[in-house]
N, C-alpha and C. Protein backbone atom coordinates (compact mmCIF):
# COMPACT_ATOMS: atom_id res chain seq x y z
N UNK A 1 63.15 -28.07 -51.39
CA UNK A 1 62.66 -28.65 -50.14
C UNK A 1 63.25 -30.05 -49.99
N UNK A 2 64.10 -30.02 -49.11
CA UNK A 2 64.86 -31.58 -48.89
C UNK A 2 63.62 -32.87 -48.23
N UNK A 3 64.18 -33.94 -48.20
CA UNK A 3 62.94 -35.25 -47.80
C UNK A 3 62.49 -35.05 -46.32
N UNK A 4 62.83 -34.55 -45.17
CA UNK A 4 62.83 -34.38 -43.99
C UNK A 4 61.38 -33.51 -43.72
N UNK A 5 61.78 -31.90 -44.81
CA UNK A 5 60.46 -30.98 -45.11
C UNK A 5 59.53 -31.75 -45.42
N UNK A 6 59.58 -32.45 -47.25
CA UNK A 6 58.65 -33.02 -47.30
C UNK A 6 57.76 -33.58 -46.32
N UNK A 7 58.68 -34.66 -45.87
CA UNK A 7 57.70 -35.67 -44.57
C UNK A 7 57.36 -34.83 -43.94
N UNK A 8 57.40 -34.11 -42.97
CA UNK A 8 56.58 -33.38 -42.60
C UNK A 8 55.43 -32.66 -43.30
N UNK A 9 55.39 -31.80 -44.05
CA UNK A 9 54.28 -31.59 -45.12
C UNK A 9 53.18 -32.72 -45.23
N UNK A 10 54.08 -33.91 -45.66
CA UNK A 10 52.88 -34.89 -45.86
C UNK A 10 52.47 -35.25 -44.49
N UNK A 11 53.02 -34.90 -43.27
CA UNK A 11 51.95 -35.22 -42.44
C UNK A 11 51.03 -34.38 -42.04
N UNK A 12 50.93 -33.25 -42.12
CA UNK A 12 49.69 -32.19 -42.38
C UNK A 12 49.05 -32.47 -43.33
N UNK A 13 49.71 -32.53 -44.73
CA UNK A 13 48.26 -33.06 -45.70
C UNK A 13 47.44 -34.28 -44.92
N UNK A 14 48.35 -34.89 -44.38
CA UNK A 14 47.47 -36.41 -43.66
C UNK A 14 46.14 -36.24 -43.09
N UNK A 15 46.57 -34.89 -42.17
CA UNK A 15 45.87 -34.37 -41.03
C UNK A 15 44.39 -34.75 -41.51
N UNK A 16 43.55 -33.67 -42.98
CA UNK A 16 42.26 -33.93 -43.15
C UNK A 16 41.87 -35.59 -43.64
N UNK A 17 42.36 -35.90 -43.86
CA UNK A 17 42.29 -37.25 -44.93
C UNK A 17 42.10 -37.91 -43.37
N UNK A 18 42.55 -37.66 -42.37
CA UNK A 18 42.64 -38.79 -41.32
C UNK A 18 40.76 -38.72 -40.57
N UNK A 19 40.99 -37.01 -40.60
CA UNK A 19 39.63 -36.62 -40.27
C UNK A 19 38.11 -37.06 -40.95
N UNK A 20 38.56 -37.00 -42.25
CA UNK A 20 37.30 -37.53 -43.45
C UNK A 20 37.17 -39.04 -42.81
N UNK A 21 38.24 -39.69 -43.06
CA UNK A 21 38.20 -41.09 -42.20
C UNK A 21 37.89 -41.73 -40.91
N UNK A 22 37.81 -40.22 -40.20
CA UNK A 22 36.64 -40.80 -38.77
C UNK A 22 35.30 -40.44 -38.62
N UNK A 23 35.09 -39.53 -39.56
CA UNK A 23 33.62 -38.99 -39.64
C UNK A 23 32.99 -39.47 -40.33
N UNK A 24 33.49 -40.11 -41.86
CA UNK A 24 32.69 -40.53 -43.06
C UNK A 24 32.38 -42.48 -42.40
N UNK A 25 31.15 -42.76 -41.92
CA UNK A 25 30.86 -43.67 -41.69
C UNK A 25 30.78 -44.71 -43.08
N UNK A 26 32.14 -45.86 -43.02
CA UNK A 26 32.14 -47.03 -44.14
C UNK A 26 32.44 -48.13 -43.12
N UNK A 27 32.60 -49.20 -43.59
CA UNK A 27 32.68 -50.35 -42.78
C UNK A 27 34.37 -50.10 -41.86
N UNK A 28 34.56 -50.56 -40.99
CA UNK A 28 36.07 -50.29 -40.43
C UNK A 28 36.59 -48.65 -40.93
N UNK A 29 35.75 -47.86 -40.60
CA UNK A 29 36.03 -46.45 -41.16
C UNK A 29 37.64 -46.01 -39.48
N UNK A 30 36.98 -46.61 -38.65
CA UNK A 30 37.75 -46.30 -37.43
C UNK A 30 39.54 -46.68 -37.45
N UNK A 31 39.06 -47.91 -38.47
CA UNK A 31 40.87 -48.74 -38.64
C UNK A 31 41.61 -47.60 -39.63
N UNK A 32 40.63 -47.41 -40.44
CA UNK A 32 40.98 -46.75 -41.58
C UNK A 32 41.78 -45.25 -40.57
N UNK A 33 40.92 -44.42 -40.52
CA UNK A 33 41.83 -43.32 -39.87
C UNK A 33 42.58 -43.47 -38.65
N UNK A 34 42.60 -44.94 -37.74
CA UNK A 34 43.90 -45.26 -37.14
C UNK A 34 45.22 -45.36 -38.10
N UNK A 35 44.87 -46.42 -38.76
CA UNK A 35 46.00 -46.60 -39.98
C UNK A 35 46.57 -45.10 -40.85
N UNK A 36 45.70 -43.94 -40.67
CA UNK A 36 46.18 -42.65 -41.54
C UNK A 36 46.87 -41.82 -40.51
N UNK A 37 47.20 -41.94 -39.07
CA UNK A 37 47.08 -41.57 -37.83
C UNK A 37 48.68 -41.71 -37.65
N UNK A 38 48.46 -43.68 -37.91
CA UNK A 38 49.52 -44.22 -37.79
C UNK A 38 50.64 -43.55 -38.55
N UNK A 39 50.84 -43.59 -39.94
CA UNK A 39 51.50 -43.61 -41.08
C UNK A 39 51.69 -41.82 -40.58
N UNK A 40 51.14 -40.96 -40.25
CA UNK A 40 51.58 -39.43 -39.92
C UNK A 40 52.67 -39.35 -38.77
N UNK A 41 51.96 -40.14 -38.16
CA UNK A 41 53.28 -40.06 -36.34
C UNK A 41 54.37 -40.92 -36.86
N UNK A 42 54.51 -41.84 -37.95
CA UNK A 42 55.97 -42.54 -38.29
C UNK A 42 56.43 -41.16 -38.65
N UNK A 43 55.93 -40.71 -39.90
CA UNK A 43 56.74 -39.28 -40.71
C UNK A 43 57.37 -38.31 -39.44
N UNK A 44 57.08 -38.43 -38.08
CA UNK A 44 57.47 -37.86 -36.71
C UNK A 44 58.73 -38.33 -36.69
N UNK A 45 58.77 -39.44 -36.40
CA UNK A 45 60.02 -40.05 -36.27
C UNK A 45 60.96 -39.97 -37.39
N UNK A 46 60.49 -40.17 -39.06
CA UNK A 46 61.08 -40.61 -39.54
C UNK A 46 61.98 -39.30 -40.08
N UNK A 47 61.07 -38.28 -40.06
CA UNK A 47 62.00 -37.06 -40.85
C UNK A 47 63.59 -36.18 -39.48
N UNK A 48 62.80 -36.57 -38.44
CA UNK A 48 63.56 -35.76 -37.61
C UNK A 48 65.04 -36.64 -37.39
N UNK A 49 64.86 -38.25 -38.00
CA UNK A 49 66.00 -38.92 -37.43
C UNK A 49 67.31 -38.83 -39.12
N UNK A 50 66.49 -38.96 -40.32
CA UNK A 50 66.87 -38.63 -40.98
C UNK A 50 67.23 -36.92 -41.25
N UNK A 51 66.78 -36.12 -40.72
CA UNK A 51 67.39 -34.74 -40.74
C UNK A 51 68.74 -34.35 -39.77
N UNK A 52 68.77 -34.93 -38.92
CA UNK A 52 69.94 -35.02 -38.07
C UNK A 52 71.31 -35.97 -38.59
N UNK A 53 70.52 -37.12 -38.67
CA UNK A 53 71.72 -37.80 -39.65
C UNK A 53 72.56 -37.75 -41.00
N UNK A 54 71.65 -36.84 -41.82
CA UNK A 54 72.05 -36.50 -42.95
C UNK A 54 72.32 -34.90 -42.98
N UNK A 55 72.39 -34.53 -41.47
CA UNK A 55 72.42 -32.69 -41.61
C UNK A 55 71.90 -32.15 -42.34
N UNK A 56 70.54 -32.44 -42.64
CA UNK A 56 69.35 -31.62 -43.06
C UNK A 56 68.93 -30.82 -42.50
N UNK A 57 68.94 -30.34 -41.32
CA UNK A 57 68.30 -29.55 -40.55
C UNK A 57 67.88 -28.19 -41.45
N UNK A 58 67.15 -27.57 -41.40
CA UNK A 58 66.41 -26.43 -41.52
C UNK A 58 66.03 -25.45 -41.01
N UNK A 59 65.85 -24.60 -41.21
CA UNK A 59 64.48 -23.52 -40.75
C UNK A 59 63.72 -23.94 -40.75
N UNK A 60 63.13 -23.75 -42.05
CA UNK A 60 62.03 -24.60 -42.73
C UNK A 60 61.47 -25.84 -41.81
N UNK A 61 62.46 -26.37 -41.76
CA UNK A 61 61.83 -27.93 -41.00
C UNK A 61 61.84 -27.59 -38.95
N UNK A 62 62.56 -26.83 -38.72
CA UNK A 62 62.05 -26.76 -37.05
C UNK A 62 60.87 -26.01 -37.37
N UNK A 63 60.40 -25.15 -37.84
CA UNK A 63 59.05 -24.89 -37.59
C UNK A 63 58.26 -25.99 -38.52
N UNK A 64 58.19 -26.69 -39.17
CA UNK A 64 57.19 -27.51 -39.98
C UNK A 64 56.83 -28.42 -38.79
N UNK A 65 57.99 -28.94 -38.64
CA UNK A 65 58.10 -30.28 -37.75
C UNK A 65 57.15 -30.27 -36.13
N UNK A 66 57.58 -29.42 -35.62
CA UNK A 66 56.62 -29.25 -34.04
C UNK A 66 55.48 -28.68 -34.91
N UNK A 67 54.83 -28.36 -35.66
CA UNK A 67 53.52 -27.69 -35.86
C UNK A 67 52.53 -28.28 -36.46
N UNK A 68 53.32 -29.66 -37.50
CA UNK A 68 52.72 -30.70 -37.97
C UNK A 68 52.08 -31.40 -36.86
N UNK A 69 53.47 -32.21 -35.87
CA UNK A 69 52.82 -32.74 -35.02
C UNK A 69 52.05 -32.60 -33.80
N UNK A 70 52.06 -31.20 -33.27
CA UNK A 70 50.96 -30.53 -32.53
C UNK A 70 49.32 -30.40 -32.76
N UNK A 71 49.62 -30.53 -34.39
CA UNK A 71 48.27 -30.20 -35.18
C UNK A 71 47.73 -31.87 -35.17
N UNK A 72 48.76 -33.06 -35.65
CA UNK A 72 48.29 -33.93 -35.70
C UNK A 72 47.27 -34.74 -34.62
N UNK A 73 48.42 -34.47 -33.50
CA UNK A 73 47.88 -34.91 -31.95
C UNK A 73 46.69 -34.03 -31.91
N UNK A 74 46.70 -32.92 -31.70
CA UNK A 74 45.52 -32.32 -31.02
C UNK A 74 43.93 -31.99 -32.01
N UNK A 75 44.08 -32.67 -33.32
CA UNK A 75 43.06 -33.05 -34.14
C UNK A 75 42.71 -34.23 -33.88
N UNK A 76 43.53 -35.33 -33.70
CA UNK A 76 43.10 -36.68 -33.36
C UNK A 76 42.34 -36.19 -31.99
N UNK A 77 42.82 -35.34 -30.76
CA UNK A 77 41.85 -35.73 -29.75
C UNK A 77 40.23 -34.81 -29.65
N UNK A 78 40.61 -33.75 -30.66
CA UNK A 78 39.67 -33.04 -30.34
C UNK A 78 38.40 -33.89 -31.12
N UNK A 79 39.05 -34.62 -32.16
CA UNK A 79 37.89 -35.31 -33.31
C UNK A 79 36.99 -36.80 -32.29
N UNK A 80 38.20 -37.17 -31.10
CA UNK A 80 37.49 -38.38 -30.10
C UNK A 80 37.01 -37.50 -29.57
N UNK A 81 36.46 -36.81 -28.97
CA UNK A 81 36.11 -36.23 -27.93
C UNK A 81 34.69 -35.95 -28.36
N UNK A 82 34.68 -35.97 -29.69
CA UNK A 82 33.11 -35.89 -30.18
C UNK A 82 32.59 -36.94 -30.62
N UNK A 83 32.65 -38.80 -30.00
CA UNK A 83 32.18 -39.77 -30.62
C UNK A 83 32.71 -40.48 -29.10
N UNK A 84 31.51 -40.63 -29.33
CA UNK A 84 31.10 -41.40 -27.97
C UNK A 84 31.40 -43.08 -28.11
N UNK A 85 31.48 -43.22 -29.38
CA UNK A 85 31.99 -45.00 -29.31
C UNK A 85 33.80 -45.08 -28.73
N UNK A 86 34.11 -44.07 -28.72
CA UNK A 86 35.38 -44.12 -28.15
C UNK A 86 35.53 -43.88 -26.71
N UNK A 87 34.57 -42.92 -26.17
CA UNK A 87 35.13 -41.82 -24.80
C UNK A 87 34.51 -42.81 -24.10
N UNK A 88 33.73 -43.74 -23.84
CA UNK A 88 33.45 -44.93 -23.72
C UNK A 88 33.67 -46.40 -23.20
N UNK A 89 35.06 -46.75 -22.34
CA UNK A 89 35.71 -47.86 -22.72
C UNK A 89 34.24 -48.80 -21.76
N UNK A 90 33.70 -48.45 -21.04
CA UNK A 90 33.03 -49.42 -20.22
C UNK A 90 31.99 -48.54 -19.82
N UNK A 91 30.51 -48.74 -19.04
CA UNK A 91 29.27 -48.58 -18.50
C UNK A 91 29.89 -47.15 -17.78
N UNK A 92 29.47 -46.15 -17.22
CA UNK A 92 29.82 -45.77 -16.25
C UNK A 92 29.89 -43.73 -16.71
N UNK A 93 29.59 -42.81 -16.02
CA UNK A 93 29.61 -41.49 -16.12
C UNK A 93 30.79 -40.69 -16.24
N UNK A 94 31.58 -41.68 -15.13
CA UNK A 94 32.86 -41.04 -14.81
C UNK A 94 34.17 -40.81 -15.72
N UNK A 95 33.77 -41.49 -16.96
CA UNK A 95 34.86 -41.67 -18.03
C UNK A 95 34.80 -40.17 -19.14
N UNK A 96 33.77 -39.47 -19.14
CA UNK A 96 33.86 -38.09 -20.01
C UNK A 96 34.39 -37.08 -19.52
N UNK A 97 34.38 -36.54 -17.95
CA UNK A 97 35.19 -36.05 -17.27
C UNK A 97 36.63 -36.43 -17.35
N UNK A 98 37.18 -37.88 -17.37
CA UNK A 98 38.51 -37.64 -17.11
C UNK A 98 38.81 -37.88 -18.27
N UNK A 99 38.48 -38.04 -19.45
CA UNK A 99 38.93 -37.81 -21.10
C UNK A 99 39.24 -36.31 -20.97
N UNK A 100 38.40 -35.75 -20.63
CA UNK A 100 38.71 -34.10 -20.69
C UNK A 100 39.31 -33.78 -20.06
N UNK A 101 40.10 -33.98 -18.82
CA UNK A 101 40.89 -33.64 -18.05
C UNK A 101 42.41 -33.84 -18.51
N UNK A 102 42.06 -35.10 -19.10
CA UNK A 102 43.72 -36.06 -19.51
C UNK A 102 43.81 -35.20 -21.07
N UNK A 103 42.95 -34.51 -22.34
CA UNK A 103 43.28 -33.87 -23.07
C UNK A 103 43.94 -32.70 -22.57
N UNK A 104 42.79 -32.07 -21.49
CA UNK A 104 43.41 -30.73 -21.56
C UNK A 104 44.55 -30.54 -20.77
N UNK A 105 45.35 -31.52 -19.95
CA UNK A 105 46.70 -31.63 -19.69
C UNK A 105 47.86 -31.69 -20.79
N UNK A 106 47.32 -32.64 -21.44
CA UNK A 106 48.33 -32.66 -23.04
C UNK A 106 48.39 -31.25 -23.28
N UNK A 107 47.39 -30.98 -23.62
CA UNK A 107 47.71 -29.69 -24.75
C UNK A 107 47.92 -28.62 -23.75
N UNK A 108 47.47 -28.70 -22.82
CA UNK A 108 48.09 -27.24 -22.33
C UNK A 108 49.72 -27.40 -22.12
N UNK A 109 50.25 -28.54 -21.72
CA UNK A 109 51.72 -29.23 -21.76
C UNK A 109 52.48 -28.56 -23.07
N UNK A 110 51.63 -29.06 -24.24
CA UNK A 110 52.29 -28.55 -25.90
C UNK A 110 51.69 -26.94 -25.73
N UNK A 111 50.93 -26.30 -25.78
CA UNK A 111 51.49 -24.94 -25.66
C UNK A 111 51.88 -24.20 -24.74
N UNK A 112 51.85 -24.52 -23.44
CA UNK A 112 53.45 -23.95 -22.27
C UNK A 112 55.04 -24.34 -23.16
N UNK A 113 54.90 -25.12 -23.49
CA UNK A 113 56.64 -25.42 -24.41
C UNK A 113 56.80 -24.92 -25.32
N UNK A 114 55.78 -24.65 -26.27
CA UNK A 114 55.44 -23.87 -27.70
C UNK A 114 56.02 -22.34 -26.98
N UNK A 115 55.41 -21.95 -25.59
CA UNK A 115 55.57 -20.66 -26.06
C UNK A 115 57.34 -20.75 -25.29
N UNK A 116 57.59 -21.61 -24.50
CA UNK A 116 58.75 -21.92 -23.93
C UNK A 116 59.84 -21.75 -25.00
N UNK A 117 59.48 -22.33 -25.85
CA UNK A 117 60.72 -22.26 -27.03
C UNK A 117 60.29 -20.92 -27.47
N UNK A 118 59.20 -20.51 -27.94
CA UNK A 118 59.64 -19.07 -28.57
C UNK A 118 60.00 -18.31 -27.73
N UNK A 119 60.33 -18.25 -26.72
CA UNK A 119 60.84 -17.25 -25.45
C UNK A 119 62.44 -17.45 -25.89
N UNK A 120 62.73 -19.13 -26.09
CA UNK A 120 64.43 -19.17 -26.34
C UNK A 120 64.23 -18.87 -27.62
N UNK A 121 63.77 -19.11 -28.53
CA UNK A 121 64.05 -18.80 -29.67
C UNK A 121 64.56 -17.25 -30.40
N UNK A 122 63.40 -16.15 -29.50
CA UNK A 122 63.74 -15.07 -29.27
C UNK A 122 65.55 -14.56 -29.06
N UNK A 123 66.25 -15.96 -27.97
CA UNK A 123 67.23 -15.34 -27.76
C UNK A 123 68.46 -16.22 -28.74
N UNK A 124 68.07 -16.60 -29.41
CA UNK A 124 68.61 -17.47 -30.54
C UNK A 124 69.08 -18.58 -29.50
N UNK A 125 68.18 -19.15 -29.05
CA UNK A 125 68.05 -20.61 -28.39
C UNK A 125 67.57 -21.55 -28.73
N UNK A 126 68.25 -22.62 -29.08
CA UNK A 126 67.52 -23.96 -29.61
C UNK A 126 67.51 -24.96 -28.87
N UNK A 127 66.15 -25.43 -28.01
CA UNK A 127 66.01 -26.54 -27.34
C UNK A 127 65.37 -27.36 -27.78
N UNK A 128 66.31 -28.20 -27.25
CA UNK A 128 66.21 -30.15 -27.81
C UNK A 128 65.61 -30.52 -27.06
N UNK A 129 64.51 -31.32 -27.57
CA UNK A 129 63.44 -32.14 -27.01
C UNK A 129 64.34 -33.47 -25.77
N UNK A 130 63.36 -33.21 -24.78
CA UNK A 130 64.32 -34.23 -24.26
C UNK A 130 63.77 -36.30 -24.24
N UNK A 131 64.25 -36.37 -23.32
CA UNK A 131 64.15 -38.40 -23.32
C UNK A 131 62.58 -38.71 -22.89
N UNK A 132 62.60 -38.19 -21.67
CA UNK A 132 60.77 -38.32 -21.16
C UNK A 132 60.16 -38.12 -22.48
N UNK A 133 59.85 -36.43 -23.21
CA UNK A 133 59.16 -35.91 -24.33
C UNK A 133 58.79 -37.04 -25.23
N UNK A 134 59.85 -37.40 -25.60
CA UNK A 134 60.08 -38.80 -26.68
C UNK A 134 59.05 -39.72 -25.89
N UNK A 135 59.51 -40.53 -25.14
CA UNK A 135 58.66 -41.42 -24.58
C UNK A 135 57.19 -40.80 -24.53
N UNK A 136 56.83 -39.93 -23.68
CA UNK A 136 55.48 -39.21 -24.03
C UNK A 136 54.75 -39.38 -25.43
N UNK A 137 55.52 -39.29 -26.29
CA UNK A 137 55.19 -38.53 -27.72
C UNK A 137 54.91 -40.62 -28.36
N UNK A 138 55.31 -41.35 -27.86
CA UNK A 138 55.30 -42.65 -28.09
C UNK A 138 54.14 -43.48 -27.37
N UNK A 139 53.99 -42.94 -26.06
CA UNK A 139 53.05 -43.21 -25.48
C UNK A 139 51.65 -42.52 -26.09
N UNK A 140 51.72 -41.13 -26.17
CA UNK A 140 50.51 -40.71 -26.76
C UNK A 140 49.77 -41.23 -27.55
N UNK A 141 50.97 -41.22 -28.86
CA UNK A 141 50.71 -41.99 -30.16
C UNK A 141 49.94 -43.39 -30.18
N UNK A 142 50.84 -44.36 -29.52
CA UNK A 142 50.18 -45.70 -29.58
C UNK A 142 48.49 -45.41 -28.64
N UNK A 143 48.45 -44.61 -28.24
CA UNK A 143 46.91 -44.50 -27.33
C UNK A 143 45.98 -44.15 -28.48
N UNK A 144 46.47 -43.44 -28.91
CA UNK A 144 45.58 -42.60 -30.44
C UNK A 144 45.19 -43.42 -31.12
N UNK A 145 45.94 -44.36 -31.40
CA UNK A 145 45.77 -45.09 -32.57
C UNK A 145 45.10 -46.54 -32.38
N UNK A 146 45.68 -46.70 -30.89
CA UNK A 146 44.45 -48.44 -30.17
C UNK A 146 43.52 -47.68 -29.89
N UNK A 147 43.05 -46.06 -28.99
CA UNK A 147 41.46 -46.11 -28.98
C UNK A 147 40.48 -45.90 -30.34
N UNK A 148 41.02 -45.38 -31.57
CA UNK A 148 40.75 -45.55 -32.48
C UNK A 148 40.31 -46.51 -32.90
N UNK A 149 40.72 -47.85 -32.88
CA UNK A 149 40.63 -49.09 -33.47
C UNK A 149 39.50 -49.74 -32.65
N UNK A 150 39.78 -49.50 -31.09
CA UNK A 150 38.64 -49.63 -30.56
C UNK A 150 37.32 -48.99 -30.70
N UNK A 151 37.35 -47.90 -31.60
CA UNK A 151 35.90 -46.95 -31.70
C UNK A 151 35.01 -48.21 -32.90
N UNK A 152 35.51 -49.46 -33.62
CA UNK A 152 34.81 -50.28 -33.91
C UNK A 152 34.15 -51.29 -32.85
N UNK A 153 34.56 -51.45 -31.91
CA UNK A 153 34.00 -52.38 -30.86
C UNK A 153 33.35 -53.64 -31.41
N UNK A 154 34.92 -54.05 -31.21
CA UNK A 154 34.91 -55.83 -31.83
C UNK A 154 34.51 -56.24 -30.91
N UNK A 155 34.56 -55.89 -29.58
CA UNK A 155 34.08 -56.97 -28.47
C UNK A 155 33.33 -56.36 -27.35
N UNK A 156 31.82 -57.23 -28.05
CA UNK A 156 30.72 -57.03 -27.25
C UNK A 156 30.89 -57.60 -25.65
N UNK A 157 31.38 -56.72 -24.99
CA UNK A 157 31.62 -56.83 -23.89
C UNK A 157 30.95 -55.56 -22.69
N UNK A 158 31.07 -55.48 -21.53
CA UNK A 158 30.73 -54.57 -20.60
C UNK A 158 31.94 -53.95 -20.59
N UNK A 159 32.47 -54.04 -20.57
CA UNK A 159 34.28 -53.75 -21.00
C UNK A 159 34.89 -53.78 -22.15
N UNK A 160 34.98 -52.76 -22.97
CA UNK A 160 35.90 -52.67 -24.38
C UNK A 160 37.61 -52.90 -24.06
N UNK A 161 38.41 -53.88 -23.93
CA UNK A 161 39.36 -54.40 -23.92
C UNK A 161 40.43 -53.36 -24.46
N UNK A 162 40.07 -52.89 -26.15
CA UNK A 162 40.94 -52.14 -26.84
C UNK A 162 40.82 -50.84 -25.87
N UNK A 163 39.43 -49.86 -25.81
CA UNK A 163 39.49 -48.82 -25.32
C UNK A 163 39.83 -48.70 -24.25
N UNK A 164 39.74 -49.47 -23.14
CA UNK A 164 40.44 -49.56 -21.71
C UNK A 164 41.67 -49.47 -22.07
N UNK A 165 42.63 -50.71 -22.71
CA UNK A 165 43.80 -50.37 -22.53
C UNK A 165 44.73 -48.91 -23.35
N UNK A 166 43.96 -48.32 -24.63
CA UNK A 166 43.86 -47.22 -25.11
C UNK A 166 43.83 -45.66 -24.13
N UNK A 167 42.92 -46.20 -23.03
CA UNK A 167 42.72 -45.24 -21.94
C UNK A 167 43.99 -45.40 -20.77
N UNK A 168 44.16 -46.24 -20.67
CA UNK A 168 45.30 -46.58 -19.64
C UNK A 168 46.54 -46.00 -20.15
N UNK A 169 46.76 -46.42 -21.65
CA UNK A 169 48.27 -46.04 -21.87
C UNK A 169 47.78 -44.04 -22.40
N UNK A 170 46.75 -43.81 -22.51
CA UNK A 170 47.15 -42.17 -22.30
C UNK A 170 46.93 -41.36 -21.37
N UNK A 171 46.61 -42.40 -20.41
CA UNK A 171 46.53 -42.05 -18.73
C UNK A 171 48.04 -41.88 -18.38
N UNK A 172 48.52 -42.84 -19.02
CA UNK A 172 50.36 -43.05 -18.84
C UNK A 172 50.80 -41.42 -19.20
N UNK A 173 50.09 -41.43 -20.83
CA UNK A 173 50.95 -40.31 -21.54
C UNK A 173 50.97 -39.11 -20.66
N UNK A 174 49.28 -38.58 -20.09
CA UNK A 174 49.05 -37.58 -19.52
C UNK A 174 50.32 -37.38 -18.95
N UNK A 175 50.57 -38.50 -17.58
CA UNK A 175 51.53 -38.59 -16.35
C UNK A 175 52.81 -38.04 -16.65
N UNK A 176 53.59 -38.76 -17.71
CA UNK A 176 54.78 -38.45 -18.51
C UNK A 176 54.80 -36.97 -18.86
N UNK A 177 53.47 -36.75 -19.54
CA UNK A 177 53.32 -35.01 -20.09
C UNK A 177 53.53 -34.40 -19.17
N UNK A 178 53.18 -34.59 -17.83
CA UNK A 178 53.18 -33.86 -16.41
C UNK A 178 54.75 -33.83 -16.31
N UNK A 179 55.46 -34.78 -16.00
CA UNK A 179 56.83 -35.24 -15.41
C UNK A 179 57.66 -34.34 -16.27
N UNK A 180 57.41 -34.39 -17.85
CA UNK A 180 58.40 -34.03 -19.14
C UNK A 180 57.91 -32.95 -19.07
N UNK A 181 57.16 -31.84 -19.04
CA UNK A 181 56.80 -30.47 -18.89
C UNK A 181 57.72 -29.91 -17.97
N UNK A 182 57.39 -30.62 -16.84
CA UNK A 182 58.47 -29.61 -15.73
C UNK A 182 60.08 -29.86 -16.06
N UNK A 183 60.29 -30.95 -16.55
CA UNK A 183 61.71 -31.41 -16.30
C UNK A 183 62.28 -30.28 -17.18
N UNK A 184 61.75 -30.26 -18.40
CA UNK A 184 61.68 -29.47 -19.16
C UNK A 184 62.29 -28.16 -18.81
N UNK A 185 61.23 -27.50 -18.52
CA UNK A 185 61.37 -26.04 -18.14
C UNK A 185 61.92 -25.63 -16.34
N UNK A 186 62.26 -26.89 -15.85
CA UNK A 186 63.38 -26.82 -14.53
C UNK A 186 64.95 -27.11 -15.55
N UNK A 187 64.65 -27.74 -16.54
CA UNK A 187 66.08 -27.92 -16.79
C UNK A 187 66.50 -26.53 -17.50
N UNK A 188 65.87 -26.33 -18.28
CA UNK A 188 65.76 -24.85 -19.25
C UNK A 188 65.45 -23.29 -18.40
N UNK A 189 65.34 -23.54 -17.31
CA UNK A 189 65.02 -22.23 -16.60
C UNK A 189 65.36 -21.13 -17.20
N UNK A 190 66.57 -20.94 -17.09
CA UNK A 190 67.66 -19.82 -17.41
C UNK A 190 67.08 -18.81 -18.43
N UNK A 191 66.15 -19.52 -19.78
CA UNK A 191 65.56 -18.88 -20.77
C UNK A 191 64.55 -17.93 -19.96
N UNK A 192 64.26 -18.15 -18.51
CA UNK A 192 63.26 -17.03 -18.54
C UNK A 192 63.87 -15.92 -17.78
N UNK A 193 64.68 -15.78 -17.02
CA UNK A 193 65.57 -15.15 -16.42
C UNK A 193 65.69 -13.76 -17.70
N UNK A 194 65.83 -12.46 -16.97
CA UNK A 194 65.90 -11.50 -17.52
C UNK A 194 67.25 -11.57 -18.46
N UNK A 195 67.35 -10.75 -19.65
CA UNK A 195 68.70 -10.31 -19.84
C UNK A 195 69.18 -9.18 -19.18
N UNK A 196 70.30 -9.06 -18.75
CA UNK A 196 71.01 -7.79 -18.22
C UNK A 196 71.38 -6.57 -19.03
């Protein structure tokens, strides 16, 4: 198993360790599984740039790699979605509705492409993530990891500062997920088109 696999691997092992760390109430338990959050979405970056550069590529590692980080993202949101010191940023009703709206855009985004690629994959097609995706996948991340930090609520305010702007930038991500979904599969059409 070359270093690229690894990293990935270790960011699934991350996965529970991040979880124990938002549930197990200790002092800054919230920084704590931001910081385990954090250190998983680098191994994102870090294995896929080193697998290309060093022609590591794999089997092994295209499926590790999207399944790690599908699992990562969509454990981090499903685990906010049940702690109300996060879903939260300010007074008001209207903020649990559009948490749920802005998740279930993400993820339905990651499995329309999931099954998008296994449709090309089927035809021995390999599609490359594109420029939006990236940005998305950057935007997401940093949201994950400031509303996290905000689920301590350093500042007794009517307004949580961290979680607002936490909410804003995955208000961003949602948008991007929207934009990078279609571009996506308008640029890739062709994969659904019959064979002759």
């Amino acid at each position: 198993m070359n270093l690229p696999n690894k990293l990935s691997l270790a960011r699934i092992c991350l996965i529970p360790v991040f979880v124990v760390l938002f549930y197990v109430e200790f002092p800054f338990h919230y920084v704590a599984a931001a910081a385990a959050f954090a250190i998983a979405a680098c191994t994102d970056f870090v294995d896929g740039h080193i697998a290309r550069k060093y022609n590591m590529v794999t089997n092994l590692g295209k499926f590790l790699d999207p399944i790690a980080d599908k699992v990562l993202v969509s454990t981090a949101f499903i685990v906010m979605l049940t702690d109300e010191n996060i879903l939260f940023p300010a007074e008001g009703g209207f903020w649990l509705p559009l948490w749920g709206v802005i998740v279930a855009v993400i993820l339905a985004r990651e499995l329309i492409i999931s099954g998008f690629r296994t449709v090309a994959a089927s035809r021995s097609l390999v599609l490359a993530a594109d420029k939006i995706g990236k940005i998305k996948t950057v935007f997401q991340d940093c949201a994950i990891a400031v509303l996290l930090v905000g689920g301590e609520r350093f500042f007794d305010l009517a307004v949580d500062p961290l979680l607002l702007a936490g909410f804003i930038l995955l208000a961003v991500a949602a948008a991007l997920t929207v934009v990078s979904g279609v571009h996506y599969i308008v640029k890739n059409f062709a994969v659904l088109k019959e064979e002759k």
